[in-house]
Protein backbone atom coordinates (compact mmCIF):
# COMPACT_ATOMS: atom_id res chain seq x y z
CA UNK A 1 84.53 147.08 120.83
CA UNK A 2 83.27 143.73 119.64
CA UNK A 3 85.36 141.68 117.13
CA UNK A 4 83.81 140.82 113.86
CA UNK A 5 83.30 136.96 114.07
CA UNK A 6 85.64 135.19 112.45
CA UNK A 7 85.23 133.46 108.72
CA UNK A 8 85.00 129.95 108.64
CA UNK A 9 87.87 128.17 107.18
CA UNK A 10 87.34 126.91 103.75
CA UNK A 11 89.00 123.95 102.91
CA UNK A 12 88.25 121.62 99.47
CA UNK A 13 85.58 118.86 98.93
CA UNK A 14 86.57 115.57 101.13
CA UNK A 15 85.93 114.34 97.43
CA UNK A 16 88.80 116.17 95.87
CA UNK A 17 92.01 114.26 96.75
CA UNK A 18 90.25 110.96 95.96
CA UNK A 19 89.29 112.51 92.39
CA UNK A 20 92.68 113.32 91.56
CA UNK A 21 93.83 110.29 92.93
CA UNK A 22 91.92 108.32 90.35
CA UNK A 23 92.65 110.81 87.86
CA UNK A 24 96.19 110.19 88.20
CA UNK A 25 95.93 106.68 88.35
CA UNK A 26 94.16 106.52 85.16
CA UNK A 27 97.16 108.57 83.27
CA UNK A 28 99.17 105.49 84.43
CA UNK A 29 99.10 103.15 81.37
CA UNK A 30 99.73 106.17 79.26
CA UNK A 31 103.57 106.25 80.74
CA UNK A 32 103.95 103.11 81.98
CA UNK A 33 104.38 99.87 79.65
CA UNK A 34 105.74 97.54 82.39
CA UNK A 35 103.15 94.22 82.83
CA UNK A 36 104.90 93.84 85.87
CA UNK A 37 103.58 97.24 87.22
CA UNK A 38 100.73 96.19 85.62
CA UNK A 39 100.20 93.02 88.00
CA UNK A 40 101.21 94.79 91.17
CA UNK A 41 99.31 97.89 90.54
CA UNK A 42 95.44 95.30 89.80
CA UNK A 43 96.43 93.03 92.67
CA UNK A 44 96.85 95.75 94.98
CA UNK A 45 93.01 97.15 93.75
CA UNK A 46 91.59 93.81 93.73
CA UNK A 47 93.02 93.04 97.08
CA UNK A 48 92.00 96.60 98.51
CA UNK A 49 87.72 96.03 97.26
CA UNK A 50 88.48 92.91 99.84
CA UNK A 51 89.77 95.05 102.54
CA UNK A 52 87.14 97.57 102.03
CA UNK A 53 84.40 95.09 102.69
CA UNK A 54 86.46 93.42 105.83
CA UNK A 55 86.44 97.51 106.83
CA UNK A 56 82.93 97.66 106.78
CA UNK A 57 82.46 95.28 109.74
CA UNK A 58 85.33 95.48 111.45
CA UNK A 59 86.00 99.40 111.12
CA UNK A 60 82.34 100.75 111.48
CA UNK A 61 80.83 98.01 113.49
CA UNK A 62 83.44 97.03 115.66
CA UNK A 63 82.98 93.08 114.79
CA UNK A 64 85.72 90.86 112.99
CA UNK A 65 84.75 88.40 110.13
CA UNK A 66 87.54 86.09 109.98
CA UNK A 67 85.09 84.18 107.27
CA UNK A 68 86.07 87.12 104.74
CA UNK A 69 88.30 84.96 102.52
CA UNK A 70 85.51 82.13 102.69
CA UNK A 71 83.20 84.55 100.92
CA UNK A 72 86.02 85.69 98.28
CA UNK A 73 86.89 82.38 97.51
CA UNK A 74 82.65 82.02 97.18
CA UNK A 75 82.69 85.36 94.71
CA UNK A 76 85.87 83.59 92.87
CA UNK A 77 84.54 80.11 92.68
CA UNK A 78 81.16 81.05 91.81
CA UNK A 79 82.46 83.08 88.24
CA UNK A 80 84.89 80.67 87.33
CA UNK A 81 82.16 77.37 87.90
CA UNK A 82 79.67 79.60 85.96
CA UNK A 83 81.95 80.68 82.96
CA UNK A 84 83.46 77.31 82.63
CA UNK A 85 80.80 75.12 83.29
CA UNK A 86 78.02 76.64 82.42
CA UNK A 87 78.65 78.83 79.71
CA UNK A 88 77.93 82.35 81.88
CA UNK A 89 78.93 85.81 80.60
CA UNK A 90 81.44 86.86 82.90
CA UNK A 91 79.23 89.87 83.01
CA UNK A 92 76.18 87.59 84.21
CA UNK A 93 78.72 85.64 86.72
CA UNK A 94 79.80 88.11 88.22
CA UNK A 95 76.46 89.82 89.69
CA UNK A 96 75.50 86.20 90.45
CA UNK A 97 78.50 85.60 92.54
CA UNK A 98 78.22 88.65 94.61
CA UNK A 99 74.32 88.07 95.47
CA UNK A 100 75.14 84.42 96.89
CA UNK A 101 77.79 86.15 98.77
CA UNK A 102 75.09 88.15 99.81
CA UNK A 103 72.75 85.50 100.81
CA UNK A 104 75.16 83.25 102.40
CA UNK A 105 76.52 86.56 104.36
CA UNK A 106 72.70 87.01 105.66
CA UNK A 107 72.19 82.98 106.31
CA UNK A 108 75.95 83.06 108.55
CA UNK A 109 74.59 86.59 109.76
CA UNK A 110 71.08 84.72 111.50
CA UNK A 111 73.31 82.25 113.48
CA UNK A 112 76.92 84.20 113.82
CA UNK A 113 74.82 87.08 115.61
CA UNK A 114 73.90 84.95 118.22
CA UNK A 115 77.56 85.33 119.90
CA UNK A 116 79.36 88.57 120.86
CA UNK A 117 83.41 89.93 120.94
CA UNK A 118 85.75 87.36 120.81
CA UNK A 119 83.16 84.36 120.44
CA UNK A 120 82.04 86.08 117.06
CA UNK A 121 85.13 86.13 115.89
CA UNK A 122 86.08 82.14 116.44
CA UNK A 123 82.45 80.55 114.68
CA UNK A 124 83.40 82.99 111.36
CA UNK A 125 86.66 81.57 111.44
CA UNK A 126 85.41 78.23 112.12
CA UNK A 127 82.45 79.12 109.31
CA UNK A 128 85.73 80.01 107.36
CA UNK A 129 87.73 76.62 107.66
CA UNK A 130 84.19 74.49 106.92
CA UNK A 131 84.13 76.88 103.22
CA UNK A 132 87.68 75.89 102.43
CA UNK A 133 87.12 72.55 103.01
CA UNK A 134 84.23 72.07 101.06
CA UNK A 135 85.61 73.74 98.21
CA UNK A 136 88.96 71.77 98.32
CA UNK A 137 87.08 68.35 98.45
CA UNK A 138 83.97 69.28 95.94
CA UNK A 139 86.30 68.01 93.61
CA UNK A 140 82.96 67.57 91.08
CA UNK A 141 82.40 71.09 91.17
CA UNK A 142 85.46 73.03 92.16
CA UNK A 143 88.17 70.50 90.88
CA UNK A 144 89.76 70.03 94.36
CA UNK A 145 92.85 69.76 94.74
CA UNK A 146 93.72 70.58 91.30
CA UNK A 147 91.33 73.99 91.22
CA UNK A 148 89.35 75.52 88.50
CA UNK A 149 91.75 76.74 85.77
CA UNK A 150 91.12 78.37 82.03
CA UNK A 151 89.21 80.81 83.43
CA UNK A 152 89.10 83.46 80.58
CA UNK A 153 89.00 87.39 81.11
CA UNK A 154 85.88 88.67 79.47
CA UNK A 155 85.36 91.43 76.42
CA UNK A 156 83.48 94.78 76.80
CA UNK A 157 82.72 96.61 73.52
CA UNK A 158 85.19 94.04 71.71
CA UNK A 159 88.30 95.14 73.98
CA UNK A 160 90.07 92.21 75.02
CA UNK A 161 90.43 92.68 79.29
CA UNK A 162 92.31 89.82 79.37
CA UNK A 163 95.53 92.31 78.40
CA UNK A 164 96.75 93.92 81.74
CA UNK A 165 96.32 97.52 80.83
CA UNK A 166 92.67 96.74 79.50
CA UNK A 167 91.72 94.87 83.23
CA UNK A 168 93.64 97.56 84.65
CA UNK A 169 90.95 99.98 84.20
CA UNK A 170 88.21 97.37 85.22
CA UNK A 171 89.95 97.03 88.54
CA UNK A 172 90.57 100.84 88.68
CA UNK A 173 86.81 101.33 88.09
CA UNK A 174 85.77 98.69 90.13
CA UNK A 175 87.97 100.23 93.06
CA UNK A 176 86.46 104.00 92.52
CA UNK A 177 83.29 102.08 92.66
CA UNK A 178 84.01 100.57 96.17
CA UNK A 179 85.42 103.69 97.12
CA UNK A 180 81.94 105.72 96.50
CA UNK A 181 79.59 103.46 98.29
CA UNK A 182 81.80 102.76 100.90
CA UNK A 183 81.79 106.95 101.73
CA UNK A 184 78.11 107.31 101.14
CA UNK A 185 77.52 104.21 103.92
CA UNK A 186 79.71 106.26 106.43
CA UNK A 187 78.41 109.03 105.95
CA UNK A 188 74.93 107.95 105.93
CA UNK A 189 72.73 107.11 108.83
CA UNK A 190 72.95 104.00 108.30
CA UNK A 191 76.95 103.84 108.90
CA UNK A 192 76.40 106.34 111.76
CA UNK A 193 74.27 103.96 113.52
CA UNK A 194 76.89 101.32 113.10
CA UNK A 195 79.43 103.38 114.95
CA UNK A 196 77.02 103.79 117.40
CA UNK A 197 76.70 100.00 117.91
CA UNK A 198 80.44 99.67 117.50
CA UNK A 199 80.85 101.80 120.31
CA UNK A 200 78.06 99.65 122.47
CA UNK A 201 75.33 97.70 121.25
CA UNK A 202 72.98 98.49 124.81
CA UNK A 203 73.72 102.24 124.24
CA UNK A 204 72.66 102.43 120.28
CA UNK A 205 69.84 99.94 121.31
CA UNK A 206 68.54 102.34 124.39
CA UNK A 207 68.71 104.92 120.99
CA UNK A 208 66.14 103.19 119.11
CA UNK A 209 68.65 101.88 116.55
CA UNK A 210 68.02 97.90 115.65
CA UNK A 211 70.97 96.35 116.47
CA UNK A 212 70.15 93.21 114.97
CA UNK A 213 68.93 94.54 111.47
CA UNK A 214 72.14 96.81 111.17
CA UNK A 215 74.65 94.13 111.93
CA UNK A 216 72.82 91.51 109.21
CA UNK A 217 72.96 94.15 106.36
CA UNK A 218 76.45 95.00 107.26
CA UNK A 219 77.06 91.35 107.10
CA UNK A 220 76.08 91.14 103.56
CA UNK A 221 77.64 94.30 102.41
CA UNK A 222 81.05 93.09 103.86
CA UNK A 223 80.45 89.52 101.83
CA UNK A 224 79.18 91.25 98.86
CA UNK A 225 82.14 93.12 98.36
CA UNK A 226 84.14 90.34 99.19
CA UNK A 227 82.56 88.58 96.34
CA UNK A 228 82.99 91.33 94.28
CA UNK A 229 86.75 91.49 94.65
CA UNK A 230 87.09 87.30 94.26
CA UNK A 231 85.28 87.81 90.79
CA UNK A 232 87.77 89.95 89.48
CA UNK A 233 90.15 87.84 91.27
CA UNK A 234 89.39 84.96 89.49
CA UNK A 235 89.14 86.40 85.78
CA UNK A 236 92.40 88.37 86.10
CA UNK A 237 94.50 85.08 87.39
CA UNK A 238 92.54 82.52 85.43
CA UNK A 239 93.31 79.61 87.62
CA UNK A 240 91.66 79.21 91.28
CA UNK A 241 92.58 76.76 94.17
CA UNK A 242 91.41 76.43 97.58
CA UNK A 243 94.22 78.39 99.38
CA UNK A 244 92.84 81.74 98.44
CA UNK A 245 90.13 80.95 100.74
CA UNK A 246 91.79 79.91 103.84
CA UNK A 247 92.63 81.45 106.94
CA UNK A 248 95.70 83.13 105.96
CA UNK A 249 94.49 85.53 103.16
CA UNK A 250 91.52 86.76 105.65
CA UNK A 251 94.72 87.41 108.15
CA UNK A 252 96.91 89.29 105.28
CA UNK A 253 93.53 91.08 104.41
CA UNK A 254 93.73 92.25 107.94
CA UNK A 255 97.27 93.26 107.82
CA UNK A 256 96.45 95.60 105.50
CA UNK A 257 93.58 97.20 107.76
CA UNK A 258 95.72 97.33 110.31
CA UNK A 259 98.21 99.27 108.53
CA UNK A 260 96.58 101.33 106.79
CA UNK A 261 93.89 101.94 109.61
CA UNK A 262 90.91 100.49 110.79
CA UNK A 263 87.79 102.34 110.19
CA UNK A 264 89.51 104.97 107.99
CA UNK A 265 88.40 105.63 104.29
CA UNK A 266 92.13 105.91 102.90
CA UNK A 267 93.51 103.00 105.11
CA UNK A 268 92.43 100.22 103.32
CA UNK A 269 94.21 101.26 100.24
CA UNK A 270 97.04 102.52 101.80
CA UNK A 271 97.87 99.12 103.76
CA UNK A 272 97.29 97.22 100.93
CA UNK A 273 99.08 98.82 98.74
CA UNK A 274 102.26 99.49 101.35
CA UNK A 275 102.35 95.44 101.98
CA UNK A 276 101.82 94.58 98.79
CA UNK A 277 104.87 96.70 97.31
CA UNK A 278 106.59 94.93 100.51
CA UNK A 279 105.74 91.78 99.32
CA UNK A 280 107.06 92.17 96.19
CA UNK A 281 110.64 94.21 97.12
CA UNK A 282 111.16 90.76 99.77
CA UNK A 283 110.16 87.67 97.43
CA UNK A 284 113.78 86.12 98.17
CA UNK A 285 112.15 85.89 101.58
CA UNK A 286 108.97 84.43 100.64
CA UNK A 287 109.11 81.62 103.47
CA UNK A 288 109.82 84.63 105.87
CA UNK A 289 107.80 87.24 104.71
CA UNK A 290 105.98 87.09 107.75
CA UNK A 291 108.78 87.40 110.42
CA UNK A 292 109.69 90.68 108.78
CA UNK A 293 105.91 92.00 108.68
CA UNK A 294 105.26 90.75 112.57
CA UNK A 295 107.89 93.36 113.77
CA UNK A 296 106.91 95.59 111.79
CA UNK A 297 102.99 95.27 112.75
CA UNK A 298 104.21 95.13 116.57
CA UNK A 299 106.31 98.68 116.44
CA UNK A 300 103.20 99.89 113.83
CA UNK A 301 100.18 99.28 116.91
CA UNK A 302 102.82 100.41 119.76
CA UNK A 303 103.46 103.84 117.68
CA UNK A 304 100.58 104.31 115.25
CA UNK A 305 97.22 102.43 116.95
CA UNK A 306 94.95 104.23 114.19
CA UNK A 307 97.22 102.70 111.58
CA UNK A 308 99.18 105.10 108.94
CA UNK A 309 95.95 107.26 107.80
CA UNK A 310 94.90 107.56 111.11
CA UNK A 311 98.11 109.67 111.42
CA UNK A 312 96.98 111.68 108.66
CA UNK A 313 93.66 112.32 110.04
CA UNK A 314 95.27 113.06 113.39
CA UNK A 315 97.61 115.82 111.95
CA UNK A 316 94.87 117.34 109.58
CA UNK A 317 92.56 117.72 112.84
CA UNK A 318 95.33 119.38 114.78
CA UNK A 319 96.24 121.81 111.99
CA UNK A 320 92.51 122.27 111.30
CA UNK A 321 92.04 123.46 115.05
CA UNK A 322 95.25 125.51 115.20
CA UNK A 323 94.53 126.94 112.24
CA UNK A 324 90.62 127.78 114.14
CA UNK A 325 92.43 129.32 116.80
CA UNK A 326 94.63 131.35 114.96
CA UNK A 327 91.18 132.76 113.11
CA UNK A 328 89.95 133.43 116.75
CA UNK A 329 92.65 135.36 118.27
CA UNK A 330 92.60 132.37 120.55
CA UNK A 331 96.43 130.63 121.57
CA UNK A 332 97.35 127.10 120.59
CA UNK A 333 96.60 125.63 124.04
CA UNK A 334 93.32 126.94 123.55
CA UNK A 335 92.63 125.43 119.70
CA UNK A 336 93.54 122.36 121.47
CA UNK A 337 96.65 121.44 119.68
């Protein structure tokens, strides 16, 4: 006799965790009163919209921008020139500073795509150097040395953001925001054909797929949301200097990829918010922060390669196919676990 064929397994929406994630995270301010939790909690958003659009390029199409704190810095700078010297709506800044990201992403994009692997990789953080230079010596326009500071958080419907539960929400949206369009571009053709490329650009090529095009709009989505992040950046701190441009922040952005996982929807957040809370339990160590993180990083790659959700991932898949071959009548060898 023939066995009936199995039922599929039913498992929730991919959307579901991430909704009550943000569900929960928006009950926060109604229990919690502490501005200190407060400041963690919209650094570690702001910080992850960064790492999202480092993710982008790096995760999907296998190619690392180490210009990515150039172009936050650009988002940052841009808002707090416009608001304080110009007399911009934060609300008008804001857009503005994420197009020129945009357009300067596309502009580095036409040359930076004329060099492969590892050569890539040194002219954006060459292109990144040149950006913090210029801004810490435009003393006219980006006050040097001394920075831009008095930038003031903005109003929406006569609620003052510049209170930390207020800009809390803004960041929490802002993140959610990232979040979506981040999932839609993986799941998307366009994101599948950057895997493609990611996994070799004469393979996706001999697949029709325009290499070149891809890799310039993926270039100004990654600096786009860069900008993004560096505009909230700059309203929620209200002072800007050139550091938060350099080479270091696009390395600490990476640390959090790495943890969390490269190329993962959840790993972003997840390293960002794990080093973050880090940084914060070890600020007696602050000249040393880094000598306890490189261990840490070394024993993380050996162990975990894919990064902490990676791990996840990796356990959901087995239990998904052992659960498959449980449905079948089939062993566990044979489910593939």
């Amino acid at each position: 006799m023939t066995a009936a064929p199995a039922r599929p397994v039913r498992a929730l929406p991919t959307g579901w965790p991430w909704l009550i994630v943000f569900v929960l995270a928006a009950l926060v301010p109604l229990f919690v009163k502490n501005g200190y939790v407060f400041d963690v909690a919209i650094n570690v958003m702001i910080f992850s919209i960064a790492a999202y659009g480092m993710n982008v390029m790096l995760g999907y199409a296998g190619l690392l921008p180490l210009a990515h704190a150039g172009f936050f810095g650009i988002g940052a700078y841009t808002v707090g020139i416009l608001t304080l010297k110009a007399g911009w709506s934060f609300w008008l800044a804001w857009p503005a500073g994420i197009a020129i990201c945009a357009v300067l992403g596309l502009l580095l994009g036409l040359v930076a795509f004329r060099t492969r692997d590892d050569v890539f990789a040194i002219f954006t953080l060459g292109v990144g150097v040149i950006i913090t230079q210029v801004i810490n010596k435009w003393d006219a326009l980006t006050g040097g040395n001394d920075g831009l500071n008095g930038i003031v958080a903005p109003k929406l419907l006569g609620i003052d953001l510049g209170k930390s539960a207020s800009f809390y929400y803004l960041a929490l949206l802002s993140l959610a925001l990232t979040i979506f369009l981040v999932a839609r571009v993986r799941s998307s053709l366009f994101g599948r054909s950057l895997i493609a490329i990611r996994g070799g650009e004469d393979l996706a090529r001999s697949a029709g797929i325009n290499v070149y095009t891809h890799k310039l709009r993926v270039m100004m989505l990654s600096t786009a949301l860069a900008g993004f992040a560096g505009g909230l950046y700059a309203v929620y701190i209200g002072f800007l200097g050139s550091a938060i441009t350099g080479p270091t922040t696009t390395f600490t952005i990476l640390l959090y990829l790495l943890v969390g996982g490269v190329g993962t929807l959840a790993g972003p957040l997840l390293g960002t918010l794990i080093i973050r809370v880090l940084q914060q339990s070890i600020q007696g160590l602050q000249d040393y922060q880094y000598i306890v993180f490189g261990p840490l990083l070394v024993l993380l790659v050996l162990f975990f390669p894919a990064g902490l959700a990676g791990v996840w991932a990796r356990f959901q898949g087995r239990r998904t196919a052992f659960d498959a071959g449980r449905k079948t009548g089939k062993g566990v060898q044979d489910a593939g676990v």
